[in-house]
PDB file of N, CA and C in Angstrom:
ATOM      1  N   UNK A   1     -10.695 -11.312   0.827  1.00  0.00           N
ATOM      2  CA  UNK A   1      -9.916 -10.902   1.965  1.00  0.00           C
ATOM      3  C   UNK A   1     -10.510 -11.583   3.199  1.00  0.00           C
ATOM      4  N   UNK A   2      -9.548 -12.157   3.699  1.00  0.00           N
ATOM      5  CA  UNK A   2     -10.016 -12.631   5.614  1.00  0.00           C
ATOM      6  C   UNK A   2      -9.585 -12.011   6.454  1.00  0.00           C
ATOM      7  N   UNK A   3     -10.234 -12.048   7.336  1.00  0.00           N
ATOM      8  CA  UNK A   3     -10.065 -11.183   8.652  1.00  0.00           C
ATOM      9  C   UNK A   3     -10.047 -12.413   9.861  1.00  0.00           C
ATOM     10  N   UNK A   4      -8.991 -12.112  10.546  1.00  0.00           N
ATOM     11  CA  UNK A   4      -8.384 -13.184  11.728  1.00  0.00           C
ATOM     12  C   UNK A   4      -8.451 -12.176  12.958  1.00  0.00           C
ATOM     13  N   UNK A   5      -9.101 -12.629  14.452  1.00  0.00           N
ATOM     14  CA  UNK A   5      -9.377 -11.614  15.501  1.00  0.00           C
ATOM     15  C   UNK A   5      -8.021 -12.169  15.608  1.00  0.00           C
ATOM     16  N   UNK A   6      -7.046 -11.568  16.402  1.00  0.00           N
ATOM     17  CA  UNK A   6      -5.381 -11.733  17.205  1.00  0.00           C
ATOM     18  C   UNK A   6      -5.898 -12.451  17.937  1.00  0.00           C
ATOM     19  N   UNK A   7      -6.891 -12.542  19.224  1.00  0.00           N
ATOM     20  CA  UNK A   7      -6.979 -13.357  20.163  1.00  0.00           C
ATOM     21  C   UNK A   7      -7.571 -14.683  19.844  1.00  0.00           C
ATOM     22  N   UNK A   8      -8.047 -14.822  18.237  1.00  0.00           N
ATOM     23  CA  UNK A   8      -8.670 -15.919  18.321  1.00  0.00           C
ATOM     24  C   UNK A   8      -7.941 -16.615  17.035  1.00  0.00           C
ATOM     25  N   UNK A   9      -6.938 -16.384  16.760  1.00  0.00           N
ATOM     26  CA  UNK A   9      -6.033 -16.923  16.141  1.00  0.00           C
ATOM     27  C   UNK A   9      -6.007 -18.489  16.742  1.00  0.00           C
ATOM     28  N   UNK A  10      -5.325 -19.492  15.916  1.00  0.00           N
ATOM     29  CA  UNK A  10      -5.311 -20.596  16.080  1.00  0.00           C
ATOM     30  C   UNK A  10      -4.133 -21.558  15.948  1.00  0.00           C
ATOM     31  N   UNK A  11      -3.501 -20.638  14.472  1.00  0.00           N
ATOM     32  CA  UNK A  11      -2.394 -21.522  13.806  1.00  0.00           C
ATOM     33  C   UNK A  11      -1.256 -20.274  14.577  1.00  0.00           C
ATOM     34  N   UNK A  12       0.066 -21.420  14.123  1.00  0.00           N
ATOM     35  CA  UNK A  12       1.250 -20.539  14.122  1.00  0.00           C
ATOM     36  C   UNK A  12       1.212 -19.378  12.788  1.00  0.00           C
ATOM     37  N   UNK A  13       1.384 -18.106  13.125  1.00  0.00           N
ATOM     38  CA  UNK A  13       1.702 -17.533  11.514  1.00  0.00           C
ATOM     39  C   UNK A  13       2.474 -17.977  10.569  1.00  0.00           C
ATOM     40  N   UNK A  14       3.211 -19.063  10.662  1.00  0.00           N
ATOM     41  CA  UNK A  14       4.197 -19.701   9.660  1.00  0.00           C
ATOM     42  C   UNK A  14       2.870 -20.291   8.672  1.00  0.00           C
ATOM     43  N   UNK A  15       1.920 -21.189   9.421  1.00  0.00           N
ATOM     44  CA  UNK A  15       0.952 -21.606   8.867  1.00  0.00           C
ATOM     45  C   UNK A  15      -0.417 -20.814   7.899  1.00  0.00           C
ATOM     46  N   UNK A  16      -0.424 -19.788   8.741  1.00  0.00           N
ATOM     47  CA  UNK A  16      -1.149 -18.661   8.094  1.00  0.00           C
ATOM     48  C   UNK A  16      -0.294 -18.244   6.811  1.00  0.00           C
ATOM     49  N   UNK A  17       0.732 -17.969   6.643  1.00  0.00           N
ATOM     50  CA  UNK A  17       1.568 -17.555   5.800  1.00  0.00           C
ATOM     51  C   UNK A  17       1.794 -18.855   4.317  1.00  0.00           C
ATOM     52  N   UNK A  18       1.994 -19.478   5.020  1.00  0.00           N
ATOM     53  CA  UNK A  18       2.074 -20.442   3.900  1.00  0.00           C
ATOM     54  C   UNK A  18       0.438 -20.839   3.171  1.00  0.00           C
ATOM     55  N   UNK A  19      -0.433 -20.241   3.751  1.00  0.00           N
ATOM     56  CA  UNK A  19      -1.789 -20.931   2.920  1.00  0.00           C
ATOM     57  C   UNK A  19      -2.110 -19.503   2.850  1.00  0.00           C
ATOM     58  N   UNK A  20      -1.859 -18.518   1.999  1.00  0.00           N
ATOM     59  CA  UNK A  20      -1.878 -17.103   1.830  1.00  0.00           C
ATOM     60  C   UNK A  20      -2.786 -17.796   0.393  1.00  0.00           C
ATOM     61  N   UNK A  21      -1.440 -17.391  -0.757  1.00  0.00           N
ATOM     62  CA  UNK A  21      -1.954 -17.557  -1.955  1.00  0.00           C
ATOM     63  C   UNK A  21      -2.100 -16.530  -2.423  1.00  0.00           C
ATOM     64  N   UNK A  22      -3.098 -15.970  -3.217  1.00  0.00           N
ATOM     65  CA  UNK A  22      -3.337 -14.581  -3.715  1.00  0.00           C
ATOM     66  C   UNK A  22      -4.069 -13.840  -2.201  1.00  0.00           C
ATOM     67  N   UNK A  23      -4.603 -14.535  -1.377  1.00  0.00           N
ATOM     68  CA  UNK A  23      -5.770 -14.034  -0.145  1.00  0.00           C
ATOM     69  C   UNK A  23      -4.684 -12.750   0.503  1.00  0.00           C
ATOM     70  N   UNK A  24      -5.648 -12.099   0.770  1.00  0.00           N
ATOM     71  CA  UNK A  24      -4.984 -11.341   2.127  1.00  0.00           C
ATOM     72  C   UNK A  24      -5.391 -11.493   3.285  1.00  0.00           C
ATOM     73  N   UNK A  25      -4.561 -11.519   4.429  1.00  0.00           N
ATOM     74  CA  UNK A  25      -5.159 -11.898   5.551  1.00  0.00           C
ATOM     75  C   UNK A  25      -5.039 -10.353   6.871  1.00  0.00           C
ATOM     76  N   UNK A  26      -6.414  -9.921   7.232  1.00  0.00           N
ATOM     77  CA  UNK A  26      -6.428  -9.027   7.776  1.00  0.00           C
ATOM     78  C   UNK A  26      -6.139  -9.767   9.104  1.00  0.00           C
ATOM     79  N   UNK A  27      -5.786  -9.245  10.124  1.00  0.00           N
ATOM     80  CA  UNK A  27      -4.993  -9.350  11.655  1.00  0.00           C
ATOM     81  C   UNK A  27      -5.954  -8.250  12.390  1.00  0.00           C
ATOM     82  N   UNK A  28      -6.778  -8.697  13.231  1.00  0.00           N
ATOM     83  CA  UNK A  28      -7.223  -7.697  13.467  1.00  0.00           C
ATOM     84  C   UNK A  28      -7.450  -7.414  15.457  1.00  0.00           C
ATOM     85  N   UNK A  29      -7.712  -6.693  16.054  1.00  0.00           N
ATOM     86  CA  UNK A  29      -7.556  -6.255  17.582  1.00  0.00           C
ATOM     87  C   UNK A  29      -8.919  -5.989  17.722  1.00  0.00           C
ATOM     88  N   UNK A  30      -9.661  -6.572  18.216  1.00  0.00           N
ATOM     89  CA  UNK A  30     -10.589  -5.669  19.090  1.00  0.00           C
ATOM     90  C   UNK A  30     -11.870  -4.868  17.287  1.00  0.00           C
ATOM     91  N   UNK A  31     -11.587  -6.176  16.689  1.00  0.00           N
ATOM     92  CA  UNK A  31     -12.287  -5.413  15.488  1.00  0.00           C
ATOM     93  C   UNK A  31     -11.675  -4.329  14.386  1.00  0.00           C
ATOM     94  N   UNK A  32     -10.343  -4.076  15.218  1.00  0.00           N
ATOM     95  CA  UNK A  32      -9.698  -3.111  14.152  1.00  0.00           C
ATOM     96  C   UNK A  32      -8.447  -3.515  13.598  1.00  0.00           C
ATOM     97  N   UNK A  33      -8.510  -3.407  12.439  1.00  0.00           N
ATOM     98  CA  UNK A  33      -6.918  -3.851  11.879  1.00  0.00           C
ATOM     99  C   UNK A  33      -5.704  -3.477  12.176  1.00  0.00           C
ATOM    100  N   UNK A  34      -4.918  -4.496  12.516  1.00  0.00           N
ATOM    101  CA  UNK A  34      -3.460  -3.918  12.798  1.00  0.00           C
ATOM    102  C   UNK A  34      -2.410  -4.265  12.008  1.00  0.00           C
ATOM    103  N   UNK A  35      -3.115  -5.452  11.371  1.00  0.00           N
ATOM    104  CA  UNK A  35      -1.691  -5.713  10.634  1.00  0.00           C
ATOM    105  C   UNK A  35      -2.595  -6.504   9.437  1.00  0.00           C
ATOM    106  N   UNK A  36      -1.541  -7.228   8.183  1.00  0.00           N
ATOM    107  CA  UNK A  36      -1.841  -7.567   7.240  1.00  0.00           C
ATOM    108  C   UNK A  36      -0.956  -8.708   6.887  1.00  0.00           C
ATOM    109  N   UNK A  37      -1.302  -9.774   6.318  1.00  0.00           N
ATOM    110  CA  UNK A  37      -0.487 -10.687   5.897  1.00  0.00           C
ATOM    111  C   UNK A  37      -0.704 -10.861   4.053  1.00  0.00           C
ATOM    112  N   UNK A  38       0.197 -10.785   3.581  1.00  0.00           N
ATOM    113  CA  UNK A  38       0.452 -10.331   1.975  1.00  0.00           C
ATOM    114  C   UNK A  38       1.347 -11.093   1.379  1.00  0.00           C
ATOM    115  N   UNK A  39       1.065 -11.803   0.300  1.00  0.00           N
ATOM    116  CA  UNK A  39       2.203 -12.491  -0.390  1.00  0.00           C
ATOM    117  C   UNK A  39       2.843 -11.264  -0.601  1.00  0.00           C
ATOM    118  N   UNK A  40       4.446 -11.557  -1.280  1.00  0.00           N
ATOM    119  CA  UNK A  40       5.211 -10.911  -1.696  1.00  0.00           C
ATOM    120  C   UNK A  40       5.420 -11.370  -3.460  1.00  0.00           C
ATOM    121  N   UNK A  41       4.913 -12.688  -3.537  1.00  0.00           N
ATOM    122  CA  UNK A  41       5.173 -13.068  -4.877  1.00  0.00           C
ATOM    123  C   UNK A  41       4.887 -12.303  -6.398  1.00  0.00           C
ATOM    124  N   UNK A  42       4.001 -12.095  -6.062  1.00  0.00           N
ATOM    125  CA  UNK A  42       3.555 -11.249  -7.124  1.00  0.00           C
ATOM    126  C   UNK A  42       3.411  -9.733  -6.711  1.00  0.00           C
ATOM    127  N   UNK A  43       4.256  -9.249  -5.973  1.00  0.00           N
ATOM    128  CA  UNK A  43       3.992  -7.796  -5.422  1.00  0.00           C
ATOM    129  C   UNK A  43       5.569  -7.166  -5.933  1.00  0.00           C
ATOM    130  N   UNK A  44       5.481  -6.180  -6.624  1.00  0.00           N
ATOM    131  CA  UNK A  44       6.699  -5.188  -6.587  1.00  0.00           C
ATOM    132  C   UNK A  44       6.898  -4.323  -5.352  1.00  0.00           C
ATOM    133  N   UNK A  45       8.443  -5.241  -4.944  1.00  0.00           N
ATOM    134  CA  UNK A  45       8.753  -4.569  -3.527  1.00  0.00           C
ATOM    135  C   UNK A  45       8.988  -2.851  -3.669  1.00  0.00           C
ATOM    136  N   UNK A  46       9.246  -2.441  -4.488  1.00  0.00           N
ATOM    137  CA  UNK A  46       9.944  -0.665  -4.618  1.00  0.00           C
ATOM    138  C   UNK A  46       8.084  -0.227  -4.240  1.00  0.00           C
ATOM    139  N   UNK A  47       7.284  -0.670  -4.852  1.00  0.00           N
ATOM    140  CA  UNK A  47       5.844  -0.234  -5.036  1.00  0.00           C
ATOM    141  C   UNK A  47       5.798  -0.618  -3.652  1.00  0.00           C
ATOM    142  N   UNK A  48       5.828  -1.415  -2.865  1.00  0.00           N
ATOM    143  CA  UNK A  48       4.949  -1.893  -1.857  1.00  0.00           C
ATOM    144  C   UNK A  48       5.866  -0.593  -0.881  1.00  0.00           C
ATOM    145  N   UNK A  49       7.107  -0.312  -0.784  1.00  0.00           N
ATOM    146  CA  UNK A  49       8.222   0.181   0.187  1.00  0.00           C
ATOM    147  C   UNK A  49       7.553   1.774  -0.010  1.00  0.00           C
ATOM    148  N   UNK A  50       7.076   2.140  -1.350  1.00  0.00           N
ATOM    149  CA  UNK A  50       6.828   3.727  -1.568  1.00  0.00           C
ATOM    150  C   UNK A  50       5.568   3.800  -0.719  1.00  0.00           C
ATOM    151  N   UNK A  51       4.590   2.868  -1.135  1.00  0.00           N
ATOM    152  CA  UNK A  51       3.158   3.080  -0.903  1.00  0.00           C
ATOM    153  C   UNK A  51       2.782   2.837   1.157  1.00  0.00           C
ATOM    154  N   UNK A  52       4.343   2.702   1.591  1.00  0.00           N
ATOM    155  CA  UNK A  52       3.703   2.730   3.098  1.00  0.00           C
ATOM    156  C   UNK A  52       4.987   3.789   3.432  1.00  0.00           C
ATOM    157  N   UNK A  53       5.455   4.667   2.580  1.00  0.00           N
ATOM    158  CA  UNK A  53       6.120   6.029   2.955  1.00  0.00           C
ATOM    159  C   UNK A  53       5.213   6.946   3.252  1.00  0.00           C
ATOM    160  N   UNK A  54       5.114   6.881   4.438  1.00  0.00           N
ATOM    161  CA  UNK A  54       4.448   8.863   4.373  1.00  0.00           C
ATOM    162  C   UNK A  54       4.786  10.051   3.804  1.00  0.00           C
ATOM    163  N   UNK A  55       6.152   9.953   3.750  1.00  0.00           N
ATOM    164  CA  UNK A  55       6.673  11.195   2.845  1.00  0.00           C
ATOM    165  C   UNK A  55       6.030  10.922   1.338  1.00  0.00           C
ATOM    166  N   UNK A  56       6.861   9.720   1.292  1.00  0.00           N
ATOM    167  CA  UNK A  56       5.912   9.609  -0.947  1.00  0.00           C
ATOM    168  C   UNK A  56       4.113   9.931  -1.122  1.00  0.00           C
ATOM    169  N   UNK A  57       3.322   9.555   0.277  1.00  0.00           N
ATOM    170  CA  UNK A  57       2.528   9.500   0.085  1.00  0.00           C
ATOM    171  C   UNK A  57       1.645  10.853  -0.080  1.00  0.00           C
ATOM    172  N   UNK A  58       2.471  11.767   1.272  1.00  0.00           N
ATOM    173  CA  UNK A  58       1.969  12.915   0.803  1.00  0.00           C
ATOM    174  C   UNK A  58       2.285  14.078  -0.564  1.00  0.00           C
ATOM    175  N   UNK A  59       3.338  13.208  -0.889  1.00  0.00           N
ATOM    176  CA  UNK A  59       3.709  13.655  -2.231  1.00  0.00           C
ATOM    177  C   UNK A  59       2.421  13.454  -3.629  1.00  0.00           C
ATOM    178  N   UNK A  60       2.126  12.162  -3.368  1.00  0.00           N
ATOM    179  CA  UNK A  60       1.070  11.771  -4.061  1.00  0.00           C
ATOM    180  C   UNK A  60      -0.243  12.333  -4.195  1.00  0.00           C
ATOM    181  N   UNK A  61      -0.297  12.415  -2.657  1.00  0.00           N
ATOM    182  CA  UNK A  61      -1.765  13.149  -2.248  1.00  0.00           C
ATOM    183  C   UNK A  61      -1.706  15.065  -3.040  1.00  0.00           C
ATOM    184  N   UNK A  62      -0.440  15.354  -2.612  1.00  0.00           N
ATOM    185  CA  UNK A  62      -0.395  16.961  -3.103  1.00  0.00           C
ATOM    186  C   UNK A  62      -0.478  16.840  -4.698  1.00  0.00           C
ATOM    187  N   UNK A  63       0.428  15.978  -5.647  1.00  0.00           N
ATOM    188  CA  UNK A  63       0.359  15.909  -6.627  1.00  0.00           C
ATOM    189  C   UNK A  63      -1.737  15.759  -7.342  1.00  0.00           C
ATOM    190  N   UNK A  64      -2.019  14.902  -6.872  1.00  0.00           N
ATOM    191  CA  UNK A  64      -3.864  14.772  -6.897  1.00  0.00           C
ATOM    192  C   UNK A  64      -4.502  15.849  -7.139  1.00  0.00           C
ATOM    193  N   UNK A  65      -4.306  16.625  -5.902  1.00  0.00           N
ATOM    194  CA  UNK A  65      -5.097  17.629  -5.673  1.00  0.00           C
ATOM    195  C   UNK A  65      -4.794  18.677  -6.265  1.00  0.00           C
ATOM    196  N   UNK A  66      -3.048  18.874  -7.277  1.00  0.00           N
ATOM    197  CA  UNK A  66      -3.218  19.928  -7.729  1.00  0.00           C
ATOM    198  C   UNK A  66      -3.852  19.606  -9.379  1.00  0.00           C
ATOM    199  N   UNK A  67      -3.742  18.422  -9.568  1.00  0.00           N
ATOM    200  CA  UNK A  67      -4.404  18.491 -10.637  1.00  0.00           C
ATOM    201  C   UNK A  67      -6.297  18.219 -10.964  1.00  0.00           C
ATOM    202  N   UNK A  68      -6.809  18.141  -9.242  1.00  0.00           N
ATOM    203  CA  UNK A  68      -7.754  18.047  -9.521  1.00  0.00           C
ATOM    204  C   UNK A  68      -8.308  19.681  -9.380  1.00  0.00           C
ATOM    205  N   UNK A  69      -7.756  20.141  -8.907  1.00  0.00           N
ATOM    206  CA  UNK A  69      -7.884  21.924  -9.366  1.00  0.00           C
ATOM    207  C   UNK A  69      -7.898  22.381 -10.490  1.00  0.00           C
ATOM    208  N   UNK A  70      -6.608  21.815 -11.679  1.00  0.00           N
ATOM    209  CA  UNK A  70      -7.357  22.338 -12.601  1.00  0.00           C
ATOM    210  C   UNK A  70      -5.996  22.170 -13.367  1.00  0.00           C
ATOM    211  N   UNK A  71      -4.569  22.206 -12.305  1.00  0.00           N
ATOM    212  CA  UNK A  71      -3.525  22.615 -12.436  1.00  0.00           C
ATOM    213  C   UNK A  71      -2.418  21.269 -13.082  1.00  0.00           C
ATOM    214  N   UNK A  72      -2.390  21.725 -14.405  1.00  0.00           N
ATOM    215  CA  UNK A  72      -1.853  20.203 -15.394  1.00  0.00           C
ATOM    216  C   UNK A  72      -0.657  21.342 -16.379  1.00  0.00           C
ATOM    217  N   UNK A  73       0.376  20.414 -16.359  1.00  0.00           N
ATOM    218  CA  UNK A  73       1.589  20.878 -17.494  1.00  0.00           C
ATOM    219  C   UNK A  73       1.419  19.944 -18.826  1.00  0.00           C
ATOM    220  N   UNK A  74       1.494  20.727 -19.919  1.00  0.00           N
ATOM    221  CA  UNK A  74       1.754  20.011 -21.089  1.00  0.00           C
ATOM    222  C   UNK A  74       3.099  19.065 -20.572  1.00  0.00           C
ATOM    223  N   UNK A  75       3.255  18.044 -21.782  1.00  0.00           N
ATOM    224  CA  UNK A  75       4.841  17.520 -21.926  1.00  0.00           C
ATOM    225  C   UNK A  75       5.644  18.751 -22.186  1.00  0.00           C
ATOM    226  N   UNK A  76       5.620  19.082 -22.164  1.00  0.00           N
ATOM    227  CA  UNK A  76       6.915  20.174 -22.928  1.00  0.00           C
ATOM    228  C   UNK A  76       7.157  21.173 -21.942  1.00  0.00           C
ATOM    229  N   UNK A  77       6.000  21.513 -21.322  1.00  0.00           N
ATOM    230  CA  UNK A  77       6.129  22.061 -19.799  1.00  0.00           C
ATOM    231  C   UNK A  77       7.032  21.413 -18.952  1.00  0.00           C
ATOM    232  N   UNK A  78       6.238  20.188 -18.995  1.00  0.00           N
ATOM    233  CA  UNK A  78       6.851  19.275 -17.820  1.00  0.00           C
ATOM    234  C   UNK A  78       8.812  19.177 -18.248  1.00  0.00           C
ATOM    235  N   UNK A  79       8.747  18.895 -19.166  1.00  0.00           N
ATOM    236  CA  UNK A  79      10.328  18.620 -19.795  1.00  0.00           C
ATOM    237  C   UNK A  79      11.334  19.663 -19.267  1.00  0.00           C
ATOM    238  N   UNK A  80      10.508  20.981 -20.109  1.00  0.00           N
ATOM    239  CA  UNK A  80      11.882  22.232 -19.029  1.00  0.00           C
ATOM    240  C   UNK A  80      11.867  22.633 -17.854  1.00  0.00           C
ATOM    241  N   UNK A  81      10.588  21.978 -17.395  1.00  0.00           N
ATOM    242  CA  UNK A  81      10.411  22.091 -15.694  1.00  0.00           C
ATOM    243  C   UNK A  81      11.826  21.033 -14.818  1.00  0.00           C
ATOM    244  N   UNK A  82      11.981  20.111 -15.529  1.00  0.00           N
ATOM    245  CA  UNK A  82      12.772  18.677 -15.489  1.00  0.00           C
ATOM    246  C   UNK A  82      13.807  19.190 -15.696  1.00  0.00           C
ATOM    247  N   UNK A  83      14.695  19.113 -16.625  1.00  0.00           N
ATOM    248  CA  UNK A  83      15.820  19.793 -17.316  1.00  0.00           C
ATOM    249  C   UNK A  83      16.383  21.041 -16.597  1.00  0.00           C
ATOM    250  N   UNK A  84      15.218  21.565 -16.465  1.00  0.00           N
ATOM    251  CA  UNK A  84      16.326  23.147 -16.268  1.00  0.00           C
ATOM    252  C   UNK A  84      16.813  22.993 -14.587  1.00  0.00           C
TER     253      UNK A  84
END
């Protein structure tokens, strides 16, 4: 991963973009990240669109935590939980 300060950028981002590759390129302010430059080539867009939802995410996060409590359904649970 690289990290580019905004003010000390050099190239056009067209240029940054095109010499990506697998790299990611952090964008960063004042030391802190603001943005990200990411191929898309090898990335599943539905995955990339969920994973910067806040709603899905806190879905995710609640789902975690209830099973790191303790709290797990068999399949068969889960099925008439689904179904019904």
């Amino acid at each position: 991963m690289k990290a580019i300060e905004i003010s000390e950028a050099s190239e056009p981002l067209s240029d940054y973009a095109r010499g990506l590759g697998e790299e990611i390129i952090v964008v960063t302010c004042n030391k802190k990240p603001i943005a990200a430059l990411v191929s898309l080539k090898k990335v599943d867009r539905e995955l990339l669109a969920l994973s910067t939802s806040p709603e899905f995410m806190e879905i995710i996060q609640a789902a975690r935590a209830e099973f790191q409590s303790g709290k797990r359904l068999s399949l068969e649970e889960m099925k008439q939980e689904v179904l019904e």
